[in-house]
PDB file of N, CA and C in Angstrom:
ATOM      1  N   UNK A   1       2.617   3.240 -23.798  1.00  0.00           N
ATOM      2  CA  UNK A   1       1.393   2.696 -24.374  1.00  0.00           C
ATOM      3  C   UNK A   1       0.321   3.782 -24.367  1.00  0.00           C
ATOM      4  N   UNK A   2      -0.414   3.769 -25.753  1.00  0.00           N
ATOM      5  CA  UNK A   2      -1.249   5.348 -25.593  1.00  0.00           C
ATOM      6  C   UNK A   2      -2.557   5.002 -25.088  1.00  0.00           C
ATOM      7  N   UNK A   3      -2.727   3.719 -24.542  1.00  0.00           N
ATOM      8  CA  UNK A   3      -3.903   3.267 -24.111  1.00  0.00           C
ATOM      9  C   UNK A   3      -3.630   3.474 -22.374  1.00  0.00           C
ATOM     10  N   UNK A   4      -2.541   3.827 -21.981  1.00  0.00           N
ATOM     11  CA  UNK A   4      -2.132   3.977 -20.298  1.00  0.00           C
ATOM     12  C   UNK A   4      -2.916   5.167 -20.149  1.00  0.00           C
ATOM     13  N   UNK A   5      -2.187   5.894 -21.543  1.00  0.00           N
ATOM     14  CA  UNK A   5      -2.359   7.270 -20.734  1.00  0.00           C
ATOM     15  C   UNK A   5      -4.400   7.869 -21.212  1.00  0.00           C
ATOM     16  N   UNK A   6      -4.775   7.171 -21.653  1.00  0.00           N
ATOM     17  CA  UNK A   6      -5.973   7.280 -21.674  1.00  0.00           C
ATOM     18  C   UNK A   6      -7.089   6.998 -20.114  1.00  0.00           C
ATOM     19  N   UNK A   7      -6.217   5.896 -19.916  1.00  0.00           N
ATOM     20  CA  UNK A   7      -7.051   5.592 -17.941  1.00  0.00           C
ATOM     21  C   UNK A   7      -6.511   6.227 -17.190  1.00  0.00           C
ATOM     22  N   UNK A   8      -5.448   7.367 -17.479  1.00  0.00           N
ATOM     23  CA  UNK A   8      -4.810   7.874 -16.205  1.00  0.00           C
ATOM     24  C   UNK A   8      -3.399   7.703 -15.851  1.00  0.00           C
ATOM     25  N   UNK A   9      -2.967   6.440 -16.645  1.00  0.00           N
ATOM     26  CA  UNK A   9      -2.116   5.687 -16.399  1.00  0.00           C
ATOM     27  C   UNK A   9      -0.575   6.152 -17.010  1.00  0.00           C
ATOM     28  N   UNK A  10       1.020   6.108 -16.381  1.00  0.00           N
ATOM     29  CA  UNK A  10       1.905   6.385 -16.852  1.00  0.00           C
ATOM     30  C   UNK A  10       2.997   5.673 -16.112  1.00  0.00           C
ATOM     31  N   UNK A  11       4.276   6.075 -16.850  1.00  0.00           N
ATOM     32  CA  UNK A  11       5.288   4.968 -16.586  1.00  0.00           C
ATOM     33  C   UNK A  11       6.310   5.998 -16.628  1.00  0.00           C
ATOM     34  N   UNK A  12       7.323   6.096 -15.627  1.00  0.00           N
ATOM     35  CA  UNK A  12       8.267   7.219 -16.233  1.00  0.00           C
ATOM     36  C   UNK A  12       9.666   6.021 -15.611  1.00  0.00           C
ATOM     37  N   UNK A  13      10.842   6.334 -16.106  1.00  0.00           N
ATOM     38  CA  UNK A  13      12.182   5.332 -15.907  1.00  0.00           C
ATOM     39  C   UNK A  13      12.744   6.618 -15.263  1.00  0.00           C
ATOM     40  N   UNK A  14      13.294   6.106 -14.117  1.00  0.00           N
ATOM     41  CA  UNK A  14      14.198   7.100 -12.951  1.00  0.00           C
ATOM     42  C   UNK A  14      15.618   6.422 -12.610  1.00  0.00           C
ATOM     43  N   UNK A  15      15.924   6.641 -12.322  1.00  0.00           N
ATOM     44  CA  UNK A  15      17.437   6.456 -11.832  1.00  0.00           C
ATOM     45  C   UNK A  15      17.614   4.910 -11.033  1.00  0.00           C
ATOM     46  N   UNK A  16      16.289   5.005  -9.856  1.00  0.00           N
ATOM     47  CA  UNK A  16      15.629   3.944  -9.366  1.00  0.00           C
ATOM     48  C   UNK A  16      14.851   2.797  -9.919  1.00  0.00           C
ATOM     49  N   UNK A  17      14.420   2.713 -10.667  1.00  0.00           N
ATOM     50  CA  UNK A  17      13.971   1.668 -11.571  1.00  0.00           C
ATOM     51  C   UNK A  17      12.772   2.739 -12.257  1.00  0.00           C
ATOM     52  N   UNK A  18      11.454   2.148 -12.599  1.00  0.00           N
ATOM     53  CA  UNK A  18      10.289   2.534 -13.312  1.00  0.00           C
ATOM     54  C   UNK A  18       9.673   3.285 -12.328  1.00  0.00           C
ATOM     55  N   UNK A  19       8.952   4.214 -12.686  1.00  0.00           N
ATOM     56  CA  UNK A  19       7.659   4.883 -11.402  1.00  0.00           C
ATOM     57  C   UNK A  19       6.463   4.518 -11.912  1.00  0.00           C
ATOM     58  N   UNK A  20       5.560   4.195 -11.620  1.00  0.00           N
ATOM     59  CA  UNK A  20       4.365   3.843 -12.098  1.00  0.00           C
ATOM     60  C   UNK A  20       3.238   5.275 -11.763  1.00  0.00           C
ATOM     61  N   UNK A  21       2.139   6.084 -12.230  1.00  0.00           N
ATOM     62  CA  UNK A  21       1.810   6.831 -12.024  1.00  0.00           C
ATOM     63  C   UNK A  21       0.621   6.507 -12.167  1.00  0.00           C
ATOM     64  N   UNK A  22      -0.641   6.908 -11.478  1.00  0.00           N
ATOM     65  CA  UNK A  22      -2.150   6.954 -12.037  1.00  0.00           C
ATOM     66  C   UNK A  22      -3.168   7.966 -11.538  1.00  0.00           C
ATOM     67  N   UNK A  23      -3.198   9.097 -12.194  1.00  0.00           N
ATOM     68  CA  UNK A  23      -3.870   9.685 -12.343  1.00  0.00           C
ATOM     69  C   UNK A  23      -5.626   9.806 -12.653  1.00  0.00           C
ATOM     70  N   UNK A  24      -6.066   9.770 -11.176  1.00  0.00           N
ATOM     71  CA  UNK A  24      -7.591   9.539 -11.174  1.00  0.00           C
ATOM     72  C   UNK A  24      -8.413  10.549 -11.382  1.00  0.00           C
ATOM     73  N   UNK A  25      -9.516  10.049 -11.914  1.00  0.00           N
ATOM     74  CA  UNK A  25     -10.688  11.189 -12.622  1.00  0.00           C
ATOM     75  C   UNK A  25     -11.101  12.191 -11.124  1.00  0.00           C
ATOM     76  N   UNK A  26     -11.683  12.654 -11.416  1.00  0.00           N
ATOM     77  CA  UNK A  26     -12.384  13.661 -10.561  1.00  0.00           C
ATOM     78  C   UNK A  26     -13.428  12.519  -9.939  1.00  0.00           C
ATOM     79  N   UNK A  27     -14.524  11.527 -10.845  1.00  0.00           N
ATOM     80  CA  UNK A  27     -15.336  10.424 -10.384  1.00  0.00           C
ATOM     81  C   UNK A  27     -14.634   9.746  -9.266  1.00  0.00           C
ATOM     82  N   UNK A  28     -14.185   9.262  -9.544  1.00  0.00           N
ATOM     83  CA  UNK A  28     -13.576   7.697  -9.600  1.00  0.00           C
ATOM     84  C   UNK A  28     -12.627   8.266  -7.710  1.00  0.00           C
ATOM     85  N   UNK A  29     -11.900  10.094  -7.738  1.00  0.00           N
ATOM     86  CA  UNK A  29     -11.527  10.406  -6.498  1.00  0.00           C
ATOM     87  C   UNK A  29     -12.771  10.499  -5.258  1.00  0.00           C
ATOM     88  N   UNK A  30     -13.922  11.085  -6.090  1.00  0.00           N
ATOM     89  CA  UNK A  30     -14.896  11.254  -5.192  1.00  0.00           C
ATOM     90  C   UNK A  30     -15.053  10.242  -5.102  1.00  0.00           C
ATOM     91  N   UNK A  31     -15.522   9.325  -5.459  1.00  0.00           N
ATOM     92  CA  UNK A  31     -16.171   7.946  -4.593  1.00  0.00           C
ATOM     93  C   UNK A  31     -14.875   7.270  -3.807  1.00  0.00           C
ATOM     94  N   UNK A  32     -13.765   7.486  -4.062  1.00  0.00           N
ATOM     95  CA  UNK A  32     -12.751   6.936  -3.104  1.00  0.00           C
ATOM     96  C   UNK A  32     -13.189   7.257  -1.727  1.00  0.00           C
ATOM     97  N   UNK A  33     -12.964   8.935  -1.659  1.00  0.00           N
ATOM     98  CA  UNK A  33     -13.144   9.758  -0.573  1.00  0.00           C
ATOM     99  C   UNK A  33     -14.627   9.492   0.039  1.00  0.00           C
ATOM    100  N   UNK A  34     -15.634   9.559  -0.515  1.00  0.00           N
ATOM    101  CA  UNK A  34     -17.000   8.370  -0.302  1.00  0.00           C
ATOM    102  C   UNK A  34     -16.957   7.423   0.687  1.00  0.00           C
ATOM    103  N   UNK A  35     -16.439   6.215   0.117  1.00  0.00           N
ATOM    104  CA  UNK A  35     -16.020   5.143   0.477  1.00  0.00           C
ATOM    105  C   UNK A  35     -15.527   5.175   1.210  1.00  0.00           C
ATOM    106  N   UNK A  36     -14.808   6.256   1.882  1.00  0.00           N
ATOM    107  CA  UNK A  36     -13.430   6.307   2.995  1.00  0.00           C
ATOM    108  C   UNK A  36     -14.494   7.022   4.021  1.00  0.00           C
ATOM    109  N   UNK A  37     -15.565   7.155   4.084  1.00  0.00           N
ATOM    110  CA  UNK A  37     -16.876   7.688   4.914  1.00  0.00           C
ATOM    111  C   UNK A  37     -16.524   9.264   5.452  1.00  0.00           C
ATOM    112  N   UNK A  38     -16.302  10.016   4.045  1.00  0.00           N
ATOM    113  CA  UNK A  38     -15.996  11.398   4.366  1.00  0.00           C
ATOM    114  C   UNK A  38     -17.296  11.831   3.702  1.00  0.00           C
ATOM    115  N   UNK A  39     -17.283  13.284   3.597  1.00  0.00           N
ATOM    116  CA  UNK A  39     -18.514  13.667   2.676  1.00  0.00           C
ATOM    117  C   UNK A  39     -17.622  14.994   2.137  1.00  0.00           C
ATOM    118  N   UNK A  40     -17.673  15.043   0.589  1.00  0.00           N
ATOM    119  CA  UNK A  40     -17.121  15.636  -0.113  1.00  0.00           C
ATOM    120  C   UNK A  40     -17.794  17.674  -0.131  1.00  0.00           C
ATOM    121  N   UNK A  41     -17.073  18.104   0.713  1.00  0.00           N
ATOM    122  CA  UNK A  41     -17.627  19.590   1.302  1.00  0.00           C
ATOM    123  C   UNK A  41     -17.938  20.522  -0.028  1.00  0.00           C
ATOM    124  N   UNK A  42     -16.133  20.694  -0.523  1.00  0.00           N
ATOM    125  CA  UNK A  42     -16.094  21.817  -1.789  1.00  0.00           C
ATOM    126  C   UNK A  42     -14.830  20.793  -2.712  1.00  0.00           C
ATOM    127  N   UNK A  43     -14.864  20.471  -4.244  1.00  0.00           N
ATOM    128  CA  UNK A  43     -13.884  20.512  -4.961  1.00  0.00           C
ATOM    129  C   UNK A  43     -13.793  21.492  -5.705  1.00  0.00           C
ATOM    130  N   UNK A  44     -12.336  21.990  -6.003  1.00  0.00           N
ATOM    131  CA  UNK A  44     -12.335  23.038  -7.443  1.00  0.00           C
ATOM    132  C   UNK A  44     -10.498  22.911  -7.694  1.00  0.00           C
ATOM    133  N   UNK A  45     -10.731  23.643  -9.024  1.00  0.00           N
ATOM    134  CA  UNK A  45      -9.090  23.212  -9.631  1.00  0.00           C
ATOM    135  C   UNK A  45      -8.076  24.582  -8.850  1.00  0.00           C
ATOM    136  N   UNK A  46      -7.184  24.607  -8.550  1.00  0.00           N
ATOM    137  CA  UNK A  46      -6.505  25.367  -8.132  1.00  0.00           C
ATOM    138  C   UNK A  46      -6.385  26.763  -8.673  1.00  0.00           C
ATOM    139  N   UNK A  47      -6.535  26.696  -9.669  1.00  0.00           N
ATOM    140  CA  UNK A  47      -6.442  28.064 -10.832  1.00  0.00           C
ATOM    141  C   UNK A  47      -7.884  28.929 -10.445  1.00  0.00           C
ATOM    142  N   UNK A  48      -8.897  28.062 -10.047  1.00  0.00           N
ATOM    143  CA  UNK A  48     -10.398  28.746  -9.566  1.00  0.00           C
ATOM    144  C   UNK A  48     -10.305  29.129  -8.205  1.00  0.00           C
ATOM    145  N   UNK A  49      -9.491  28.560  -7.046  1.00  0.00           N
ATOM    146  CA  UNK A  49      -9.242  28.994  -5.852  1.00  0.00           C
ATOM    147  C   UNK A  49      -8.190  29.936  -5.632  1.00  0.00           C
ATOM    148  N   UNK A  50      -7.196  30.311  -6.549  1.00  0.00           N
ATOM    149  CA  UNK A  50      -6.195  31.179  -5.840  1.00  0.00           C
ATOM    150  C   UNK A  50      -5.497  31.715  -7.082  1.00  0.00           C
ATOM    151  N   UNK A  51      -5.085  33.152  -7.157  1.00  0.00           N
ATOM    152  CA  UNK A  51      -4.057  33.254  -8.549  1.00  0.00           C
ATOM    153  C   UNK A  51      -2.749  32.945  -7.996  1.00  0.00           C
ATOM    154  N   UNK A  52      -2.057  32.587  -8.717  1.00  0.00           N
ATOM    155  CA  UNK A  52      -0.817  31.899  -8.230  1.00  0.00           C
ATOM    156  C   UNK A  52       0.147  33.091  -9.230  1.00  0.00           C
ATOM    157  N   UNK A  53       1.370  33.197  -8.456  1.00  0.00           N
ATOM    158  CA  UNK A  53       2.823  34.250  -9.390  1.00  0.00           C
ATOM    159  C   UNK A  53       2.562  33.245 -10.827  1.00  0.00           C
ATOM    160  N   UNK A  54       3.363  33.574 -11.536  1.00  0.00           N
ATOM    161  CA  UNK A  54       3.513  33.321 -13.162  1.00  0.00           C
ATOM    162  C   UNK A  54       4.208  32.268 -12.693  1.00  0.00           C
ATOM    163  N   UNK A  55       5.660  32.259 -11.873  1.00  0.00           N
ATOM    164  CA  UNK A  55       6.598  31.320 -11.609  1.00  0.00           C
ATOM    165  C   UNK A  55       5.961  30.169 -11.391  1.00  0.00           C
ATOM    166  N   UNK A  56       4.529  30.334 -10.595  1.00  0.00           N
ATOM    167  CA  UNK A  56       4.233  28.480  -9.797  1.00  0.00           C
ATOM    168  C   UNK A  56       3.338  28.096 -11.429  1.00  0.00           C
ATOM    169  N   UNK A  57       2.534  28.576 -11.915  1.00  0.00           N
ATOM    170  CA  UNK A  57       2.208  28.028 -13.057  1.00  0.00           C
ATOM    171  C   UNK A  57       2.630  28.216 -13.877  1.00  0.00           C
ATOM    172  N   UNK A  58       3.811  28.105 -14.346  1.00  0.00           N
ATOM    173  CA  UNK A  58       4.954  27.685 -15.029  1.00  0.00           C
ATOM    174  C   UNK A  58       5.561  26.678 -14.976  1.00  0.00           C
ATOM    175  N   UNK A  59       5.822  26.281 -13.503  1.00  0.00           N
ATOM    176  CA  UNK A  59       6.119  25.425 -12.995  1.00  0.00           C
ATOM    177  C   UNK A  59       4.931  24.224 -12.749  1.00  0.00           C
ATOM    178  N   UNK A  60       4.347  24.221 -12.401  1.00  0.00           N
ATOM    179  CA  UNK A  60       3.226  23.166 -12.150  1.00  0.00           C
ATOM    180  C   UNK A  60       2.180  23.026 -12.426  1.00  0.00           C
ATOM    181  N   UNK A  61       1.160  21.830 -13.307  1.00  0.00           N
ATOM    182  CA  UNK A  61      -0.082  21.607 -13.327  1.00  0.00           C
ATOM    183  C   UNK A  61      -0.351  22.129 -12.682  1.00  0.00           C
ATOM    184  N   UNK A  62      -1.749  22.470 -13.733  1.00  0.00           N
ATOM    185  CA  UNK A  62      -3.358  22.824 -12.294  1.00  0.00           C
ATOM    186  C   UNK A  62      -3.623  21.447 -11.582  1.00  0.00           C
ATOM    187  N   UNK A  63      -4.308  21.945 -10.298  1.00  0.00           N
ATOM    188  CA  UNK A  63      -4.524  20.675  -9.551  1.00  0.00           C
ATOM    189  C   UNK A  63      -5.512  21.075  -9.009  1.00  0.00           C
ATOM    190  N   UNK A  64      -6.357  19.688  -8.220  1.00  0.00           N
ATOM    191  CA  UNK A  64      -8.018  19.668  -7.849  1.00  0.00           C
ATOM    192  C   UNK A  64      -7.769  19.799  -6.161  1.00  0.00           C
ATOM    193  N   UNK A  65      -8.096  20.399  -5.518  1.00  0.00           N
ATOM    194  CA  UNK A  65      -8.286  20.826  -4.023  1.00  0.00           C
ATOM    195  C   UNK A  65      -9.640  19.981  -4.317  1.00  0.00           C
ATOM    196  N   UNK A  66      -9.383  19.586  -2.443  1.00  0.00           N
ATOM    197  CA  UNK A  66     -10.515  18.893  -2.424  1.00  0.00           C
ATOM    198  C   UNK A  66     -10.892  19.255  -0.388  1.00  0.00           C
ATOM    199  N   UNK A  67     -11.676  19.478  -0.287  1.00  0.00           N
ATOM    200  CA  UNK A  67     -12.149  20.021   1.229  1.00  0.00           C
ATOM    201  C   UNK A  67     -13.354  18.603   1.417  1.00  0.00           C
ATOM    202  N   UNK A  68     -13.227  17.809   2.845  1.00  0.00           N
ATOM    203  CA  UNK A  68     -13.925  16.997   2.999  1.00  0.00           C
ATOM    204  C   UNK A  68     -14.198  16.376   4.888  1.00  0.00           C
ATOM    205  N   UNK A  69     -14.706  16.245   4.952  1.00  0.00           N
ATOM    206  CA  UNK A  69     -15.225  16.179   6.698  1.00  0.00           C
ATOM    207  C   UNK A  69     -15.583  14.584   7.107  1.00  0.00           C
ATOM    208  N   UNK A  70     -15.270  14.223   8.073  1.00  0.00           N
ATOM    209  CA  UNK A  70     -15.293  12.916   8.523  1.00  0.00           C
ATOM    210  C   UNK A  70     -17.025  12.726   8.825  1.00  0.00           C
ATOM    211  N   UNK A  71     -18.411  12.132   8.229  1.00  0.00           N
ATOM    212  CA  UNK A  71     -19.909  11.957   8.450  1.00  0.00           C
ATOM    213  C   UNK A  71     -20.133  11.555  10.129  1.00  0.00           C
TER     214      UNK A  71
END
């Protein structure tokens, strides 16, 4: 459904039955982590914190590091 993958949302069929996936905004993580009474230190995407070999980003999305401390 192209409306899943607009909220984040995905469905993949495995061997095991369906996986359900949801992929949260950058918003929507911070106020989780919020809510969970941390305080959000440093975020940034992985590609801005570290160069990685050719092999790992080839292999894998960029992804959001997130550094956070118990208030």
């Amino acid at each position: 459904d192209p409306a899943l993958e607009q909220l984040g949302d995905a469905s993949h069929a495995t061997p095991s039955g369906l996986m359900f996936i949801h992929s949260a905004t950058q918003a929507e993580t911070r106020a989780l982590v919020e809510r969970s009474g941390l305080d959000v230190l440093f975020t940034a995407m992985r590609s801005c914190v570290v160069a990685e070999r050719e092999c790992v980003r080839e292999f894998s999305d960029d992804t959001r590091f997130w550094v956070a401390r118990k208030c």
